[in-house]
C-alpha atoms as a PDB file:
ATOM      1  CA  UNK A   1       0.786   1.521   3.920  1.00  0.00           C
ATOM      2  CA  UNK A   2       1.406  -0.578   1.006  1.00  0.00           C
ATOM      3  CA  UNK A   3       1.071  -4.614   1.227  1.00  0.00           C
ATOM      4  CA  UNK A   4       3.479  -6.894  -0.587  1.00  0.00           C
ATOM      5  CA  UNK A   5       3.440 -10.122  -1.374  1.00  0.00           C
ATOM      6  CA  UNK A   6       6.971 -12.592  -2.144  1.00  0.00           C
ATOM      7  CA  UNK A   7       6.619 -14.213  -5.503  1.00  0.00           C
ATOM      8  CA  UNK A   8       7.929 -17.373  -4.203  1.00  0.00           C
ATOM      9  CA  UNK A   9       6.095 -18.430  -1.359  1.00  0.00           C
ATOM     10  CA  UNK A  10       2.997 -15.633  -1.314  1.00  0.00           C
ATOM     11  CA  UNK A  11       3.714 -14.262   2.181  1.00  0.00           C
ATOM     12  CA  UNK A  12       1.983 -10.868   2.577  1.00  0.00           C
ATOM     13  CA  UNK A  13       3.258  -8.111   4.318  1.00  0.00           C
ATOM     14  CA  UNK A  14       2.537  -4.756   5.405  1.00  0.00           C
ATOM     15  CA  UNK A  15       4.824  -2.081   4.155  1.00  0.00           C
ATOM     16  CA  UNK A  16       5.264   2.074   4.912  1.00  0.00           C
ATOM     17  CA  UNK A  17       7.677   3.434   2.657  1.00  0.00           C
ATOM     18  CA  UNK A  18       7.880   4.568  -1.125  1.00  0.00           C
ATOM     19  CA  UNK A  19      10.061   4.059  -3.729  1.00  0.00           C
ATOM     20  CA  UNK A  20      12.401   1.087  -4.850  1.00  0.00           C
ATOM     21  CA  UNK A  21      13.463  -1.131  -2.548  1.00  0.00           C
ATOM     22  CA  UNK A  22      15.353  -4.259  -2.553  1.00  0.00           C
ATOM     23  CA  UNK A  23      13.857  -6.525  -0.182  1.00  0.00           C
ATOM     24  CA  UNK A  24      14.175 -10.558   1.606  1.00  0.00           C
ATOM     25  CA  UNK A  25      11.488 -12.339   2.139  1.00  0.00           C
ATOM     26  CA  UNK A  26      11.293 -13.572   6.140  1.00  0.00           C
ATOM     27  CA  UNK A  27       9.936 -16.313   5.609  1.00  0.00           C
ATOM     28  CA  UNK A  28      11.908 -18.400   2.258  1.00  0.00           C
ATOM     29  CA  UNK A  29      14.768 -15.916   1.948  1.00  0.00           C
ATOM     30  CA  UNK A  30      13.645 -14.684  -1.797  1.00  0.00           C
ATOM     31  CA  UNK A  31      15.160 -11.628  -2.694  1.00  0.00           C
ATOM     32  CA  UNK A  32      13.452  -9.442  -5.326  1.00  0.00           C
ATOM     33  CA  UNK A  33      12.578  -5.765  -5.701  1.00  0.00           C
ATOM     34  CA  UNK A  34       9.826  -3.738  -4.739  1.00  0.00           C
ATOM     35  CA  UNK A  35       8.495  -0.360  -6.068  1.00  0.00           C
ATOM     36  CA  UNK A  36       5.560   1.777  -4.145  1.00  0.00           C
ATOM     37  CA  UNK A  37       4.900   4.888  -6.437  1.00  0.00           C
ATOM     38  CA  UNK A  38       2.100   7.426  -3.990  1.00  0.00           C
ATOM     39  CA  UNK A  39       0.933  10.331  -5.239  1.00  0.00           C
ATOM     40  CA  UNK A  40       1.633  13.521  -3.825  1.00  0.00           C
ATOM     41  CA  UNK A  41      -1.643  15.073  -4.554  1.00  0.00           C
ATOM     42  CA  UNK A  42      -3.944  16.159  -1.826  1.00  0.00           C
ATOM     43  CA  UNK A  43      -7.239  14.496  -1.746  1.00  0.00           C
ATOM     44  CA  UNK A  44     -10.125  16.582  -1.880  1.00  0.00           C
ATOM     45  CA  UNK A  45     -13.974  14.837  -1.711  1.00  0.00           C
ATOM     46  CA  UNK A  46     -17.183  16.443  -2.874  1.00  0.00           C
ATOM     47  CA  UNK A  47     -20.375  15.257  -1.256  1.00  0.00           C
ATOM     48  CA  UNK A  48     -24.117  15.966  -2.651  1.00  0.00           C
ATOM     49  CA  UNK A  49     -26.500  18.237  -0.255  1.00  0.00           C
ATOM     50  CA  UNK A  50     -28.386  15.003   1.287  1.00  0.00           C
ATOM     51  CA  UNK A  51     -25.316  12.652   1.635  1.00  0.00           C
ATOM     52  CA  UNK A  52     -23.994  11.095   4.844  1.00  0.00           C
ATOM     53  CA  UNK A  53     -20.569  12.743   5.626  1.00  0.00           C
ATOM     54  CA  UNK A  54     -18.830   9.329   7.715  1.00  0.00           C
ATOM     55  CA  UNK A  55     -16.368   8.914   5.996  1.00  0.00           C
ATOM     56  CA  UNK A  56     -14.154   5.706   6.189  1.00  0.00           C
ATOM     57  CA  UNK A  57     -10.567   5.579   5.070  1.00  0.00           C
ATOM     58  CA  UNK A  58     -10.047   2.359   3.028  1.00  0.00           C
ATOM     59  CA  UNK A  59      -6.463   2.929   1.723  1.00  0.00           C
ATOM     60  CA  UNK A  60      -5.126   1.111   5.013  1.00  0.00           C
END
């Protein structure tokens, strides 16, 4: 999930989607357009011998 914020009045939102999008803010009515670019690469994570393993997401 991406979160986006309205230039006019700074209301923050959470957002699941990619690409452009033309969007209205709920709460002033600004309209302005968005763009969410992901990659499509799988994530791959390398740990040293000793490390601890619990791993968090923080991408949320």
């Amino acid at each position: 999930m991406a979160t986006i914020r309205c230039p006019k009045c700074k209301h923050q939102e959470e957002f699941d989607g990619q690409g452009k999008w033309y969007v209205t803010c709920h709460d002033c009515g600004a309209k302005f357009v968005i763009y969410i670019a992901r990659p499509q690469v799988p994530t791959r994570l390398n740990f040293p011998p000793n490390a601890n393993k619990d791993v968090q997401r923080t991408d949320r």
